[in-house]
Structure formats: C-alpha cells, structure tokens
PDB file of N, CA and C in Angstrom:
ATOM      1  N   UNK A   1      -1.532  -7.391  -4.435  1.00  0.00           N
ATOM      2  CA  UNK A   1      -1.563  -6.024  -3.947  1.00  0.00           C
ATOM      3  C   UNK A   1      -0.865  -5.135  -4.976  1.00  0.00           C
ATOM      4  N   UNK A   2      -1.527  -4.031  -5.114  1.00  0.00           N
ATOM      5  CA  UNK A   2      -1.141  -3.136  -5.966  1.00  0.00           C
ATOM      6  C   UNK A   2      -0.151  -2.503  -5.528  1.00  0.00           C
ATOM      7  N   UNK A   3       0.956  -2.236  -6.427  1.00  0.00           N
ATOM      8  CA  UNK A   3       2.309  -1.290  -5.958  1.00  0.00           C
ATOM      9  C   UNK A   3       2.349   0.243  -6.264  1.00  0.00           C
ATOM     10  N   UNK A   4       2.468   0.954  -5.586  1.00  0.00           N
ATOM     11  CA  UNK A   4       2.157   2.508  -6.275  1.00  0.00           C
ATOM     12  C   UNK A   4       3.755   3.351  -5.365  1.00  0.00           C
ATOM     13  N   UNK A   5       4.053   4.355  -5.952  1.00  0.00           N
ATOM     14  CA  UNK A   5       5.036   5.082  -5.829  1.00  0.00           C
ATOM     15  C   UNK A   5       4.959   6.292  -5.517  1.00  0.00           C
ATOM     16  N   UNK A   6       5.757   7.018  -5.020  1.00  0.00           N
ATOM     17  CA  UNK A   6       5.722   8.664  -4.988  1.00  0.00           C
ATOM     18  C   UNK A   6       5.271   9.249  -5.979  1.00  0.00           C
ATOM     19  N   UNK A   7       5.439   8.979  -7.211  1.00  0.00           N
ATOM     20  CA  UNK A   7       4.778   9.700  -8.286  1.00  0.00           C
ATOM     21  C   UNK A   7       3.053   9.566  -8.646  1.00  0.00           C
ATOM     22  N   UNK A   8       2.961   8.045  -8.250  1.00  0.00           N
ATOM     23  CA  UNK A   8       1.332   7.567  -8.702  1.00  0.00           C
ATOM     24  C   UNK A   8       0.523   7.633  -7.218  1.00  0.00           C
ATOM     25  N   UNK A   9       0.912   8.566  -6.282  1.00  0.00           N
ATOM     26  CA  UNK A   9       0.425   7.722  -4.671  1.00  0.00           C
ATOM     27  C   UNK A   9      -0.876   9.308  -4.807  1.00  0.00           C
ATOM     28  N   UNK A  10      -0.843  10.349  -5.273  1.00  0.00           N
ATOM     29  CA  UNK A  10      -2.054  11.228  -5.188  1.00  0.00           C
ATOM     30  C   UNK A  10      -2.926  10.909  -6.434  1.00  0.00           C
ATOM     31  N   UNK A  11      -2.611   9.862  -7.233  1.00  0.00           N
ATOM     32  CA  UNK A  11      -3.950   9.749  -8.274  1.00  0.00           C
ATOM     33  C   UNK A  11      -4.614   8.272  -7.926  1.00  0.00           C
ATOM     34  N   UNK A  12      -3.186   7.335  -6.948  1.00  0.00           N
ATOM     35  CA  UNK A  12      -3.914   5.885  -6.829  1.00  0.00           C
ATOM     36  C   UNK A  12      -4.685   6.113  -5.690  1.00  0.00           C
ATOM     37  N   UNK A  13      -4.164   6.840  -4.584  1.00  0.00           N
ATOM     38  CA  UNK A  13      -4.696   6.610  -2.877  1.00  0.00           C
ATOM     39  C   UNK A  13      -5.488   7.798  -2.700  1.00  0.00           C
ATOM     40  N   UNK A  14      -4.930   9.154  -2.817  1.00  0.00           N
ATOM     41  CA  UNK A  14      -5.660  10.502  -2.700  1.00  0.00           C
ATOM     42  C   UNK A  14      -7.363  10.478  -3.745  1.00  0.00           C
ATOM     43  N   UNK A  15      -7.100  10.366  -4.974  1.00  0.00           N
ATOM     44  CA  UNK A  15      -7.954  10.950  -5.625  1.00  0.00           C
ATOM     45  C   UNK A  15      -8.832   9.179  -5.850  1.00  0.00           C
ATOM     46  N   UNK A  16      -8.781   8.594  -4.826  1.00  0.00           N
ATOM     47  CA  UNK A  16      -9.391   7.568  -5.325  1.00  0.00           C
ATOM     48  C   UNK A  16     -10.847   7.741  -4.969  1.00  0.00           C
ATOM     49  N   UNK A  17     -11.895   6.725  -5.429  1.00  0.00           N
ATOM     50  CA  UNK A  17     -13.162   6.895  -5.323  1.00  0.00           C
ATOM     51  C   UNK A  17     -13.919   5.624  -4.583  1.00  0.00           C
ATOM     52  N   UNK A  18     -12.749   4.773  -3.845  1.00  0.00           N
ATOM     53  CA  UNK A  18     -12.843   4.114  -3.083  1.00  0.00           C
ATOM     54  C   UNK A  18     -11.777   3.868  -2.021  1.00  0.00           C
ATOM     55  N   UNK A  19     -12.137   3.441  -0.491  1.00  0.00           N
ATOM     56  CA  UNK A  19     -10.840   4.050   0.535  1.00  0.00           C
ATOM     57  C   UNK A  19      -9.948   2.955   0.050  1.00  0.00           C
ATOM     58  N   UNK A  20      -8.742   3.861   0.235  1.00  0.00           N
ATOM     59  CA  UNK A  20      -7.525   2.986   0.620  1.00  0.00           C
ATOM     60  C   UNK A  20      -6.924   2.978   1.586  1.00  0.00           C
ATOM     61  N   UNK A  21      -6.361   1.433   1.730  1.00  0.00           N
ATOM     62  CA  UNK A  21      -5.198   0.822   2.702  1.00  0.00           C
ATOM     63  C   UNK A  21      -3.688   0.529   1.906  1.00  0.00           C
ATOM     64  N   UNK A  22      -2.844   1.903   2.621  1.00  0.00           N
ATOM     65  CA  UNK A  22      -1.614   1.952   2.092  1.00  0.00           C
ATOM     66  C   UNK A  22      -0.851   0.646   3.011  1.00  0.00           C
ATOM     67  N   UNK A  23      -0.155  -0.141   2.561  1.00  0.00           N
ATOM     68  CA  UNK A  23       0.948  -0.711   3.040  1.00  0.00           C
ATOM     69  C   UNK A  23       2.246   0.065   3.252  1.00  0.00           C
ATOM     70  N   UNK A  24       2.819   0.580   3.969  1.00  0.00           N
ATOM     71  CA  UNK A  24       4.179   1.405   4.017  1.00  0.00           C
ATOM     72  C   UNK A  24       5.481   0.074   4.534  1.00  0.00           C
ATOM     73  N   UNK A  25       6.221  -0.852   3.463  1.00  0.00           N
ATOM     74  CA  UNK A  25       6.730  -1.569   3.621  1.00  0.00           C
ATOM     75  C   UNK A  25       8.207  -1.432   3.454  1.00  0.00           C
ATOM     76  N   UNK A  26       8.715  -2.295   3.540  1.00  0.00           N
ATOM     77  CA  UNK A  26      10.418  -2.542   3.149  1.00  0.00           C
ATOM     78  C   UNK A  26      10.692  -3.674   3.555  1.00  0.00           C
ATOM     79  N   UNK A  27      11.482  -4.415   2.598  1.00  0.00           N
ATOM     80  CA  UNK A  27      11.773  -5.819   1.858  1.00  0.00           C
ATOM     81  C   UNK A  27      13.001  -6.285   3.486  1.00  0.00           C
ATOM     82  N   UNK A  28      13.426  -5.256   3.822  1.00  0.00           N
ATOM     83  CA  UNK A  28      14.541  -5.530   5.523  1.00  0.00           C
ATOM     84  C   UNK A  28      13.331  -6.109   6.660  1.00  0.00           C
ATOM     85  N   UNK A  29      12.501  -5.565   6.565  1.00  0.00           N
ATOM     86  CA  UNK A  29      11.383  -5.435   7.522  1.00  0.00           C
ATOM     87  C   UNK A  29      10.476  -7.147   8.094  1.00  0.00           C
ATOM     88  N   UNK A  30      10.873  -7.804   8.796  1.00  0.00           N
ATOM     89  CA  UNK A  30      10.158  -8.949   9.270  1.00  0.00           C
ATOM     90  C   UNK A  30       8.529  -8.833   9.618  1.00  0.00           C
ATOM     91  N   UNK A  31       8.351  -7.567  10.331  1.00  0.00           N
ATOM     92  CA  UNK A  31       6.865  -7.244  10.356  1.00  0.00           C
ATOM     93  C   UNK A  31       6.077  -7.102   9.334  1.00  0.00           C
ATOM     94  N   UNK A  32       6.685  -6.589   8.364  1.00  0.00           N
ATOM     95  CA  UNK A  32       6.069  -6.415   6.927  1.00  0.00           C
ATOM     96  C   UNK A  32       5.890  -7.431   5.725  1.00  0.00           C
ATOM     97  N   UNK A  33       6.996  -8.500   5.885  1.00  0.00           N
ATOM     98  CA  UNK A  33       7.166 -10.029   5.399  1.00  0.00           C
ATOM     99  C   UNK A  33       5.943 -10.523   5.968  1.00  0.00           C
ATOM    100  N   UNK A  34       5.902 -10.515   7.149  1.00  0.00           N
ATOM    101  CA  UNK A  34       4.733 -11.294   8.352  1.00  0.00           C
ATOM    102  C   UNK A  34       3.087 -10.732   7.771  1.00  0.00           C
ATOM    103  N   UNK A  35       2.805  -9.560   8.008  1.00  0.00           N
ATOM    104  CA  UNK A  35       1.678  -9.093   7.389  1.00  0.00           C
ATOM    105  C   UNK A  35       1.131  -8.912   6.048  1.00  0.00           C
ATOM    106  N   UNK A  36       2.386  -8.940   5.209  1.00  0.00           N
ATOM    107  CA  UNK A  36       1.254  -9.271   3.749  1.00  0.00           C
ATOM    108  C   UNK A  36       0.759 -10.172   3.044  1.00  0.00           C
ATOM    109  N   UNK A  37       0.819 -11.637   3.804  1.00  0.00           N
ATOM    110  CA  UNK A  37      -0.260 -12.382   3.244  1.00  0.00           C
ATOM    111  C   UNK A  37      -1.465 -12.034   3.691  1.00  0.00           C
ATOM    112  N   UNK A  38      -1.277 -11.393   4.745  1.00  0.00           N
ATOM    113  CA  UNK A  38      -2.854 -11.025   5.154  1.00  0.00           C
ATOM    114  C   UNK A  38      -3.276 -10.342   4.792  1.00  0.00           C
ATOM    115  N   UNK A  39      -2.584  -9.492   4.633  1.00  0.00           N
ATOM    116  CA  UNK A  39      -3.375  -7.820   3.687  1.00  0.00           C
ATOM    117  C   UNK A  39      -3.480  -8.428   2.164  1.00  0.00           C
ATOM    118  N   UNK A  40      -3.097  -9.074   1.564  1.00  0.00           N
ATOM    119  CA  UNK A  40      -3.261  -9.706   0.307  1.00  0.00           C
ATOM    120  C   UNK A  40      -4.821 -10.794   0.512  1.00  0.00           C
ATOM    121  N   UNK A  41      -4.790 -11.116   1.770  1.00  0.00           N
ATOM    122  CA  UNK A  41      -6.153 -12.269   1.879  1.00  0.00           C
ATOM    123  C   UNK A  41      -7.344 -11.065   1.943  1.00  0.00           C
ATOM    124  N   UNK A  42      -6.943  -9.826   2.521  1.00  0.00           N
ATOM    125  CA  UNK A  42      -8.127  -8.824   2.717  1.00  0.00           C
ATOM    126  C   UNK A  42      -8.689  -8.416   1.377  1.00  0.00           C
ATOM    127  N   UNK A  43      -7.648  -8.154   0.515  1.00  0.00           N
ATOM    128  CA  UNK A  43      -7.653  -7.670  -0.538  1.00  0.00           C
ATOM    129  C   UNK A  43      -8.548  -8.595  -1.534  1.00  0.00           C
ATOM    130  N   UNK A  44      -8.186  -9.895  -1.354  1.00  0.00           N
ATOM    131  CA  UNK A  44      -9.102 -10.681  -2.485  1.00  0.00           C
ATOM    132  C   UNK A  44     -10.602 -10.647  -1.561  1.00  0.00           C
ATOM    133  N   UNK A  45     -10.970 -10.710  -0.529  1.00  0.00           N
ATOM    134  CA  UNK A  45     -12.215 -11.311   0.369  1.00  0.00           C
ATOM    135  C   UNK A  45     -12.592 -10.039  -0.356  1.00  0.00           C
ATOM    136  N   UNK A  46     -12.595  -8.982   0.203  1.00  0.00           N
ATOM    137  CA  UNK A  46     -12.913  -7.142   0.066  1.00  0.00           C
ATOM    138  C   UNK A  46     -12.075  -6.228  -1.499  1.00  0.00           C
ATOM    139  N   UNK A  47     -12.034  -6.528  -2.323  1.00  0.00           N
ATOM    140  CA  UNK A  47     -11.450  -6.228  -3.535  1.00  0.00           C
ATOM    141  C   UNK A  47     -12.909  -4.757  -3.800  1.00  0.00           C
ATOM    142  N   UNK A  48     -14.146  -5.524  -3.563  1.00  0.00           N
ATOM    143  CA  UNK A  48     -14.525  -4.654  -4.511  1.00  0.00           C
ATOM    144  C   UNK A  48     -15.081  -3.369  -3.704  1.00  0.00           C
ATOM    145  N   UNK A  49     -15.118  -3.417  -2.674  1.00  0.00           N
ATOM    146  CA  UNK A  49     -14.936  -2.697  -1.526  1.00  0.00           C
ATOM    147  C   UNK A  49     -14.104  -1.090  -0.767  1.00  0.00           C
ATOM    148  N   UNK A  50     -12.563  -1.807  -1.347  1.00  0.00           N
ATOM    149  CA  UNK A  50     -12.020  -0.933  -0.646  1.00  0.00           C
ATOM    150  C   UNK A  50     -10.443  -1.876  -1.403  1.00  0.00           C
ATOM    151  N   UNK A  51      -9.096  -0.194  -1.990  1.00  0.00           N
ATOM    152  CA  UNK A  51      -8.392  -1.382  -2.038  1.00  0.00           C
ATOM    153  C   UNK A  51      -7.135  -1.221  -1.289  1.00  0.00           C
ATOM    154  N   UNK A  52      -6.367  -2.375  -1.522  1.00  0.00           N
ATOM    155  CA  UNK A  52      -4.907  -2.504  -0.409  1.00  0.00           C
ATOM    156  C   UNK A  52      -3.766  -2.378  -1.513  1.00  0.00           C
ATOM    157  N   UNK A  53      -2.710  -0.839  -1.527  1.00  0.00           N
ATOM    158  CA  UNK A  53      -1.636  -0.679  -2.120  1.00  0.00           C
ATOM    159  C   UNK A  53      -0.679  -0.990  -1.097  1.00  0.00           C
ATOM    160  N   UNK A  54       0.378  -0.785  -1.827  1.00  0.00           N
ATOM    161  CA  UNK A  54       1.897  -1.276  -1.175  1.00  0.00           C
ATOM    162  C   UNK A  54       2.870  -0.116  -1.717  1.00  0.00           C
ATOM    163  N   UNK A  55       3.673   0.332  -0.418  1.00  0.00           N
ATOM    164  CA  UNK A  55       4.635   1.285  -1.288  1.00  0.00           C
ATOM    165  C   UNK A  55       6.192   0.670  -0.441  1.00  0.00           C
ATOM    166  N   UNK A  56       7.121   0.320  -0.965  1.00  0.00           N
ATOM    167  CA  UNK A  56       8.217   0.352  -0.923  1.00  0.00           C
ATOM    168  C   UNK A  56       9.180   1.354  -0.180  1.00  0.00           C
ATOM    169  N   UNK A  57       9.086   1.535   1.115  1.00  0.00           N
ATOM    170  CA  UNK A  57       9.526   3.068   1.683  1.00  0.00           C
ATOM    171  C   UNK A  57      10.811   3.516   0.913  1.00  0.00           C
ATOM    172  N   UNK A  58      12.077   2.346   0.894  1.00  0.00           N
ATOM    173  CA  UNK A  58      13.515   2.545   0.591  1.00  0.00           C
ATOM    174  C   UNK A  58      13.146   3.267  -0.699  1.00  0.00           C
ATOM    175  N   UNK A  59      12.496   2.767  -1.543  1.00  0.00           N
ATOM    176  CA  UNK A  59      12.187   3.306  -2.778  1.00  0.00           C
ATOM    177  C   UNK A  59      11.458   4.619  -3.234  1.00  0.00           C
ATOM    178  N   UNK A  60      11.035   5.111  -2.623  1.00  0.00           N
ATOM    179  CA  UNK A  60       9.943   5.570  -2.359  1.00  0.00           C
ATOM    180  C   UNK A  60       9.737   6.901  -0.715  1.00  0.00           C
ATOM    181  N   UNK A  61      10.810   7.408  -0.509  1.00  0.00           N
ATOM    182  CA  UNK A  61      11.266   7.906   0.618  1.00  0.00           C
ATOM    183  C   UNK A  61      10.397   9.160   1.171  1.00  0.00           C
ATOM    184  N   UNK A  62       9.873   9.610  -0.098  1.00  0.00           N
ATOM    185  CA  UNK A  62       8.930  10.916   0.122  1.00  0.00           C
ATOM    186  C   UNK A  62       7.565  11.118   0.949  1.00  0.00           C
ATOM    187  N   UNK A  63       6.795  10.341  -0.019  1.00  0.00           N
ATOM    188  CA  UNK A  63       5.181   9.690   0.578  1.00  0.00           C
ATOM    189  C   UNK A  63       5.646   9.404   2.424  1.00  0.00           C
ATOM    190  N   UNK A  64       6.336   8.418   2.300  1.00  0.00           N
ATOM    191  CA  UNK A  64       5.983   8.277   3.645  1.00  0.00           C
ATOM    192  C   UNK A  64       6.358   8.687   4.504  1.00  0.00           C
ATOM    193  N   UNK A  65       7.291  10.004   4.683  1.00  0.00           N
ATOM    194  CA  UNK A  65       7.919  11.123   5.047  1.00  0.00           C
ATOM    195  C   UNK A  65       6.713  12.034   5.646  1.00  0.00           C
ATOM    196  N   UNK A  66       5.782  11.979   4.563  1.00  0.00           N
ATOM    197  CA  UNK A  66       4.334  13.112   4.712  1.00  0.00           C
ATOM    198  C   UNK A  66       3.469  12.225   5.512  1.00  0.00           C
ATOM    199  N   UNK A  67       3.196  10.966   5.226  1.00  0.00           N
ATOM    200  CA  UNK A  67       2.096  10.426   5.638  1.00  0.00           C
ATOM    201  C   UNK A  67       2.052   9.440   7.325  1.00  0.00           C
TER     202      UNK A  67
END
C-alpha cells in the first residue's frame, strides 16, 4: 500500500485518474493493525482498477481533519 501525506494527498487521491481508497490509520490503533492485510490483499487482486493509500493520521494531522 502506498503511503501519501498531507502534502502529496491532492495530487495522489484528489487529482487521481483512478478512485481511491484512503486508509486513515495510526500505528496505536488495533482496528487498523487488523485491517491492513486486507486492504493490502484488495490492493494486489484490484491494483489495476482502483488504488489503496495509507495515511498515518499522528503524522499527518491535517488531511484527516478535512476528510
């Protein structure tokens, strides 16, 4: 899964030319440990499709503030 940030999240997810599935995660988070092998299994089955980023909330505090 691709990692994208507050700075790269309107040219990777916004301006993309195929949909995306943001992950809104954090490394504290058990639900989020739990779900990304799966979103990583979506990602290889459906790659060419549609793709699955990951953003780091702690890191990253802005994006997911808006979204």
């Amino acid at each position: 899964m691709k990692a994208v940030t507050d700075a790269t999240f309107n040219n990777e997810v916004l301006m993309s030319d195929t949909p995306v599935l943001v992950d809104f995660w954090a490394v504290w988070s058990g639900p989020c440990r739990m779900v990304a092998p799966i979103l990583e299994q979506i990602a290889n089955e459906h790659g060419d499709n549609l793709s699955i980023v990951g953003m780091n909330i702690d890191e990253n505090p802005g994006t997911p503030r808006t979204y």
